[in-house]
C-alpha atoms as a PDB file:
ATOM      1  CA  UNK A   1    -109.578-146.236 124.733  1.00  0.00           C
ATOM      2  CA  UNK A   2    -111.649-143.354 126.714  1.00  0.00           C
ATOM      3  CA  UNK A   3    -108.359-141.499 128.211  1.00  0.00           C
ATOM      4  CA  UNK A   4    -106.955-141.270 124.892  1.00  0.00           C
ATOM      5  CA  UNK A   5    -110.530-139.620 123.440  1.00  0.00           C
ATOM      6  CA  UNK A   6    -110.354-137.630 126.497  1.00  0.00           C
ATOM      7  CA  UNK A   7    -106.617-136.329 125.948  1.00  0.00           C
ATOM      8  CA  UNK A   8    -106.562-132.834 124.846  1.00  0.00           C
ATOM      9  CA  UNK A   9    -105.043-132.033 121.610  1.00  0.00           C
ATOM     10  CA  UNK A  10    -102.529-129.094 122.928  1.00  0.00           C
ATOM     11  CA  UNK A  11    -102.835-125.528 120.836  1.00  0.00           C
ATOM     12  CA  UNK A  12    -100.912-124.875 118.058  1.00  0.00           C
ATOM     13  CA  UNK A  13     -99.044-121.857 117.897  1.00  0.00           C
ATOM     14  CA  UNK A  14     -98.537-119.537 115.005  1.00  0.00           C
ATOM     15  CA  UNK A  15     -94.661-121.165 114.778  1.00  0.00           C
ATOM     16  CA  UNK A  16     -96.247-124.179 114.684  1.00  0.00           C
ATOM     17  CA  UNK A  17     -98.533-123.766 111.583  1.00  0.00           C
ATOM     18  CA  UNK A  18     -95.406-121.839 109.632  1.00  0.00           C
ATOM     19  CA  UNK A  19     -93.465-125.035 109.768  1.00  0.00           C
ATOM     20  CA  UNK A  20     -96.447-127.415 108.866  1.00  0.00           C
ATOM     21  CA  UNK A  21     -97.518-125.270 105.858  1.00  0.00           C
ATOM     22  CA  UNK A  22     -93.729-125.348 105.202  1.00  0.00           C
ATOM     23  CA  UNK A  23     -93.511-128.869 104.951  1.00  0.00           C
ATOM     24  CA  UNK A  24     -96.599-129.209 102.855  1.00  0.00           C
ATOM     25  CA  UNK A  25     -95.502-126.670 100.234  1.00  0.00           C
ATOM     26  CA  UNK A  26     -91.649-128.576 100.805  1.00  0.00           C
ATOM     27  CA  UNK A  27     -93.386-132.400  99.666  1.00  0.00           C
ATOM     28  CA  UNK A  28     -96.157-130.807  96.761  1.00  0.00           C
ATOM     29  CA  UNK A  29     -93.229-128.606  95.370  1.00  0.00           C
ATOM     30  CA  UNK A  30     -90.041-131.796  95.700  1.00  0.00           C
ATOM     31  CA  UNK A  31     -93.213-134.492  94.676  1.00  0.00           C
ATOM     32  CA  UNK A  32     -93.714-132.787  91.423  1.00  0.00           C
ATOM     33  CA  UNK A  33     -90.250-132.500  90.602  1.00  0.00           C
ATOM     34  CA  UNK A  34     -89.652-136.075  91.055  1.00  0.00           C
ATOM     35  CA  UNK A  35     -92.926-137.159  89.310  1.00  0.00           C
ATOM     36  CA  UNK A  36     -91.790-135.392  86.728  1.00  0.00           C
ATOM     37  CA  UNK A  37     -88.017-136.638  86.532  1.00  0.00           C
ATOM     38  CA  UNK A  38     -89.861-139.967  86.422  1.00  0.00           C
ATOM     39  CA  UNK A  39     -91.982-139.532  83.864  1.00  0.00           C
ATOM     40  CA  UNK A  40     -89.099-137.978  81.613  1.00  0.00           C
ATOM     41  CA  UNK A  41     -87.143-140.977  82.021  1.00  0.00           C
ATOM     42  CA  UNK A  42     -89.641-143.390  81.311  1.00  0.00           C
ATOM     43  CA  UNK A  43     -90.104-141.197  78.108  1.00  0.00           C
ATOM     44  CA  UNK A  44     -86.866-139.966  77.100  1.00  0.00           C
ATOM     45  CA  UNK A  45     -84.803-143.081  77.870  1.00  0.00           C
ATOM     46  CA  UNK A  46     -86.780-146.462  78.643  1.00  0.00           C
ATOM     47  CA  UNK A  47     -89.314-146.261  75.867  1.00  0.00           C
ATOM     48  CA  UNK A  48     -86.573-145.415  73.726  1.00  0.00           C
ATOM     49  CA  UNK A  49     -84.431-147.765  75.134  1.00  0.00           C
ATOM     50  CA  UNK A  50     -86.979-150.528  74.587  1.00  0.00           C
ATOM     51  CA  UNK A  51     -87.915-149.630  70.964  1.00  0.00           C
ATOM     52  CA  UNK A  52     -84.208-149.907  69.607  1.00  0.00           C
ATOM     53  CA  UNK A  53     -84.128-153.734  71.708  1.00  0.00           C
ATOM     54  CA  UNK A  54     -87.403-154.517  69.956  1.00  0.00           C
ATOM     55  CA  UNK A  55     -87.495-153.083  66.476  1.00  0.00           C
ATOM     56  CA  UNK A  56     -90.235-153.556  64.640  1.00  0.00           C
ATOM     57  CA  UNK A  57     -92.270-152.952  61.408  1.00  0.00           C
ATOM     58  CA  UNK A  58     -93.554-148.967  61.825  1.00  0.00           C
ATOM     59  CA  UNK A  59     -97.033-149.947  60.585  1.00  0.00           C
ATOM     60  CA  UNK A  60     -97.376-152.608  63.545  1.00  0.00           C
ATOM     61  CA  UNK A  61     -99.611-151.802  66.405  1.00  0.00           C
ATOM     62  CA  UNK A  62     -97.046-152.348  68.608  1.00  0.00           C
ATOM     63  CA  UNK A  63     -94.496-150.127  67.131  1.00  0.00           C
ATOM     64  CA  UNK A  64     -92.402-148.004  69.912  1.00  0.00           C
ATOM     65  CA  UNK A  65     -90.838-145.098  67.577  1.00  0.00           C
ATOM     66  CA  UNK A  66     -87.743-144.475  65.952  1.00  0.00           C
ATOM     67  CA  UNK A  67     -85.051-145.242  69.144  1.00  0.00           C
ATOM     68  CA  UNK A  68     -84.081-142.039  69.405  1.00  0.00           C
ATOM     69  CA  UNK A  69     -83.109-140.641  72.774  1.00  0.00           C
ATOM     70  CA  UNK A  70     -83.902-136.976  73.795  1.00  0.00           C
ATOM     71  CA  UNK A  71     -81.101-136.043  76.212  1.00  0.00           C
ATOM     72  CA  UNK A  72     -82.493-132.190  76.073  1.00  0.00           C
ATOM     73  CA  UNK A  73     -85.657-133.196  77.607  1.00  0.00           C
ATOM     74  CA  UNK A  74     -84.267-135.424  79.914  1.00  0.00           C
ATOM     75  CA  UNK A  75     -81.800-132.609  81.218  1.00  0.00           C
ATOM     76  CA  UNK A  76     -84.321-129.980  81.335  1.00  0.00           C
ATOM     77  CA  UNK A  77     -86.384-132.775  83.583  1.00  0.00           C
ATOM     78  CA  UNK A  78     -83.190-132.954  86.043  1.00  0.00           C
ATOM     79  CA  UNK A  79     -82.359-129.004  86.170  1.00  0.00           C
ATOM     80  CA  UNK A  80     -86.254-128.697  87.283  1.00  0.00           C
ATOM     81  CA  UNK A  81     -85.592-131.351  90.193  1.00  0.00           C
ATOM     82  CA  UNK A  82     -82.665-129.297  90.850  1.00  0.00           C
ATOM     83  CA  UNK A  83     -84.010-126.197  90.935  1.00  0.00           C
ATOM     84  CA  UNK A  84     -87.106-127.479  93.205  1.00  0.00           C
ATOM     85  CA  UNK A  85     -84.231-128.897  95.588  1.00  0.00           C
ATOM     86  CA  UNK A  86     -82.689-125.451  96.139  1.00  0.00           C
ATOM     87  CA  UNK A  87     -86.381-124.005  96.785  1.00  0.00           C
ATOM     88  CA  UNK A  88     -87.509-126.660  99.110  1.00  0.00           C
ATOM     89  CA  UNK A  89     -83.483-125.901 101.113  1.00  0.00           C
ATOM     90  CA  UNK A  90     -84.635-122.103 101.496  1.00  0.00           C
ATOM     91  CA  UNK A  91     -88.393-122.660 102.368  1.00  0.00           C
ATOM     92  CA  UNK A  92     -87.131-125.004 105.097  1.00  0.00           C
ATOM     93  CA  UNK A  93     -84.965-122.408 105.983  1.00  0.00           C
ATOM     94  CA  UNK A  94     -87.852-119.782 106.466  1.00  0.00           C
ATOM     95  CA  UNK A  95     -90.417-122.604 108.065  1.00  0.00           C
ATOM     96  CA  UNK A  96     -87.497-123.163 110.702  1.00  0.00           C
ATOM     97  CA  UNK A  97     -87.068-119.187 111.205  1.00  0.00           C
ATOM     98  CA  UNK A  98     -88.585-118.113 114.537  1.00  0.00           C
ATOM     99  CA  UNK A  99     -91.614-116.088 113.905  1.00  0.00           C
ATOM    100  CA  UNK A 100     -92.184-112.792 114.856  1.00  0.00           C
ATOM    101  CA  UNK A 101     -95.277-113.142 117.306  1.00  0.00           C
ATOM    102  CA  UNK A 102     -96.677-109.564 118.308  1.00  0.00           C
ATOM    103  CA  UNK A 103     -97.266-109.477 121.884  1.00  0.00           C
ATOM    104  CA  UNK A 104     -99.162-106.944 124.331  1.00  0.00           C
ATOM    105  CA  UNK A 105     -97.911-105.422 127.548  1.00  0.00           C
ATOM    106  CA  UNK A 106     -99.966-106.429 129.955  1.00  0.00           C
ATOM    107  CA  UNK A 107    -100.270-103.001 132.827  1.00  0.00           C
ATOM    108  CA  UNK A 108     -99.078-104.379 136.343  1.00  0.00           C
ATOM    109  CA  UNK A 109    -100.100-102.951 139.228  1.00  0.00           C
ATOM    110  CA  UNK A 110     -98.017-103.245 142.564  1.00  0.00           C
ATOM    111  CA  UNK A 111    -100.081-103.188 145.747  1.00  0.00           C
ATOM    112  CA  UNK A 112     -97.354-104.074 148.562  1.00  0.00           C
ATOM    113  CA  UNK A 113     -95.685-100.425 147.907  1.00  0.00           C
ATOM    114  CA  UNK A 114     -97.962 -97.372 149.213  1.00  0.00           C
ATOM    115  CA  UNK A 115     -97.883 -95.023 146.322  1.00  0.00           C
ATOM    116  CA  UNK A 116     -95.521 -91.586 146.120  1.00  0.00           C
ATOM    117  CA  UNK A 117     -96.504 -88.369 147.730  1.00  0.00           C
ATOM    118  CA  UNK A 118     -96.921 -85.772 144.617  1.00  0.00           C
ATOM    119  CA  UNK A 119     -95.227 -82.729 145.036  1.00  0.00           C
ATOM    120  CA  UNK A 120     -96.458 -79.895 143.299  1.00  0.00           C
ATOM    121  CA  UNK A 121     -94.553 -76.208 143.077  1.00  0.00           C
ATOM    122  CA  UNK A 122     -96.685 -73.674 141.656  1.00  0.00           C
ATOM    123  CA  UNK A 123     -95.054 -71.034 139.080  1.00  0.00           C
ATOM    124  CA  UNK A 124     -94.023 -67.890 139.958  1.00  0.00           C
ATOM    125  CA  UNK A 125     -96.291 -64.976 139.594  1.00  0.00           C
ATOM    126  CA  UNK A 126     -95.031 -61.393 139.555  1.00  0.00           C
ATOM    127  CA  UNK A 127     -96.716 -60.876 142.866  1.00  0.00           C
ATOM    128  CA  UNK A 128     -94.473 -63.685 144.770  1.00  0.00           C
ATOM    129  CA  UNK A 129     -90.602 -62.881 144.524  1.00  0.00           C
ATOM    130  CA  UNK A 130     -88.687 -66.055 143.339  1.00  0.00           C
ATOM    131  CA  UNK A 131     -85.914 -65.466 145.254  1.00  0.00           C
ATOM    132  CA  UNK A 132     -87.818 -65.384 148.923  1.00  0.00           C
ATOM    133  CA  UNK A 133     -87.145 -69.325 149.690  1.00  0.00           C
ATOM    134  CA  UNK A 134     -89.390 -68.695 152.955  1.00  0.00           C
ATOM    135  CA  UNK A 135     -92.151 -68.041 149.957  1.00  0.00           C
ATOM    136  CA  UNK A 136     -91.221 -70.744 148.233  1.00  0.00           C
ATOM    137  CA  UNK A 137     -91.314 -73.272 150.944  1.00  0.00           C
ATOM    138  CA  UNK A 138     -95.200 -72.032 151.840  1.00  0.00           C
ATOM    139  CA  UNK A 139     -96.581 -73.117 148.515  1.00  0.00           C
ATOM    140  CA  UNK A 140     -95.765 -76.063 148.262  1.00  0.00           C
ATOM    141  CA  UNK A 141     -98.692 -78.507 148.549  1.00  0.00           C
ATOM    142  CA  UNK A 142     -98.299 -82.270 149.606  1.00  0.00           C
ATOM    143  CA  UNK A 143    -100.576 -84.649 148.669  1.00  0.00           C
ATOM    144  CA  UNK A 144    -100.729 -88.284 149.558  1.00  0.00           C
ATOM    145  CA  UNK A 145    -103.633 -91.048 148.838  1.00  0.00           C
ATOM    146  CA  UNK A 146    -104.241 -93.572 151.367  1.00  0.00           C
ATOM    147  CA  UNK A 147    -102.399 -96.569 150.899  1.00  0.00           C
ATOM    148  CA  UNK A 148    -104.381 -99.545 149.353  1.00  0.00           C
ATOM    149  CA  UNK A 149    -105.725-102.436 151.286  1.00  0.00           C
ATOM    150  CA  UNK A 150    -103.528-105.294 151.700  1.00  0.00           C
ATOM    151  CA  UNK A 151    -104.783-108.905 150.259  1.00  0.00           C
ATOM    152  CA  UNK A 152    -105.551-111.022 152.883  1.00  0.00           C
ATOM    153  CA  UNK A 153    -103.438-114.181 152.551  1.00  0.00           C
ATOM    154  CA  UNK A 154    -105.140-117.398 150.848  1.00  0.00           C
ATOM    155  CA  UNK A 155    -105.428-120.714 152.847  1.00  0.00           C
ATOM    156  CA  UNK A 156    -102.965-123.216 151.652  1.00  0.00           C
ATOM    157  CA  UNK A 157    -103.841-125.361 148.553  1.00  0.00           C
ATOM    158  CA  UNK A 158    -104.226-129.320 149.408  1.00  0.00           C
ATOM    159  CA  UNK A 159    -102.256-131.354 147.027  1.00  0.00           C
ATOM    160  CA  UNK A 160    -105.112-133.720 145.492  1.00  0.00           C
ATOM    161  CA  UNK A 161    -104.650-137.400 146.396  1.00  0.00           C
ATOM    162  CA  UNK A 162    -102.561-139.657 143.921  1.00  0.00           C
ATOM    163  CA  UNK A 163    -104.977-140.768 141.364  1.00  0.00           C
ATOM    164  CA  UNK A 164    -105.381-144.829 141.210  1.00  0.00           C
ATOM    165  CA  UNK A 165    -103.895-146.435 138.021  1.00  0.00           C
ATOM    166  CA  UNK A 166    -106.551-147.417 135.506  1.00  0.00           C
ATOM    167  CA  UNK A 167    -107.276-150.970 135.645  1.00  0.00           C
ATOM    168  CA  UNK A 168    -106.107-153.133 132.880  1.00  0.00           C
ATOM    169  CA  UNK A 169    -109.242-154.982 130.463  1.00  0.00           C
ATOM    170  CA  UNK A 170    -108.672-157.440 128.332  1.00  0.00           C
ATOM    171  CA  UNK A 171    -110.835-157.760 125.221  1.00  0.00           C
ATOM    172  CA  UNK A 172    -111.375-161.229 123.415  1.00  0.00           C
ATOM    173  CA  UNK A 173    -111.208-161.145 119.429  1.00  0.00           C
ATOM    174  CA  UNK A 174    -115.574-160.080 119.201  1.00  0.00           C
ATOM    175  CA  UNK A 175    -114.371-157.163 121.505  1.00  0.00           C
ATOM    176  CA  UNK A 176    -116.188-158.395 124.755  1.00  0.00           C
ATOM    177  CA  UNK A 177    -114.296-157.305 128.220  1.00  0.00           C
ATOM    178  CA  UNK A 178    -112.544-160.334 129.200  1.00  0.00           C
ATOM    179  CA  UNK A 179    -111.942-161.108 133.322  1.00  0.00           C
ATOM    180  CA  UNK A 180    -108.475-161.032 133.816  1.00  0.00           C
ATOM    181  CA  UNK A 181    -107.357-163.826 136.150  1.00  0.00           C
ATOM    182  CA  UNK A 182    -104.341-162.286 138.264  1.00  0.00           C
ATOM    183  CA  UNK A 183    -107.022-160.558 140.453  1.00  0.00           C
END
């Protein structure tokens, strides 16, 4: 009873919650429809139905109407069910739809490669001839930063021991822990 309190109830993602509230619009939106088919029946066909078997004087108390069946209600009542049908077939359609979950780049940094010399060329000025390659070769500036320290390696990780099965407790019909005899 305390490992399944302690259990952890896993996160839900945002897929997740699109399909429940999918479902939950699916049953309100399909349990309407058929509540409604089944009151229109019981309406527009049984009570009629039940008023031509019994017949009756129409100043009784127990009088049921005239008999008469409305077929235009009760079609309107099954082109509703219908019509709730096709909706709950495309809202399924979306709730099953991957959702489009926005995600960040996260910036990586490598440390095993020391970084890239930069190279700078300045421009040309009137004063320095572009043509002189001996010039050109003279200005240009290296720069390199020091390389960054390594990581020193971690110690290996210990697999934790095997943890013992929980023992098995019997509980008689008040509730009280019972001493199990195979021990």
């Amino acid at each position: 009873m305390v490992a399944i309190l302690n259990t952890s109830v896993p996160e839900s993602s945002p897929a997740d919650s699109r399909k429940w509230i999918g479902r939950i619009v699916i049953a309100v939106l399909l349990g309407e429809a058929i509540w409604g088919l089944l009151v229109s029946i019981t309406n527009n066909l049984a009570l009629p139905a039940m008023a031509r078997a019994m017949g009756g004087d129409s100043t009784s108390p127990l009088y049921l109407g005239k008999g008469d069946f409305n077929v235009q209600g009760l079609f309107t009542s099954v082109l509703e069910l219908c019509f709730a049908g096709i909706m709950a077939v495309l809202l399924n359609s979306w709730a099953q739809k991957a959702g489009h979950v926005r995600r960040k780049p996260v910036g990586t940094t490598s440390v095993d490669a020391p970084p890239a010399p930069v190279v700078t060329h300045p421009a040309p000025s009137p004063a320095t001839p572009a043509a002189d390659p001996a010039m050109q070769e003279a200005t240009v500036t290296v720069r390199s930063e020091p390389p960054a320290p390594q990581p020193s390696p971690s110690p290996p990780v210990a697999k934790p021991a095997k943890p013992k099965p929980p023992k098995v407790v019997y509980h008689n019909i008040v509730g009280e822990p019972v001493d199990s005899d195979d021990e």
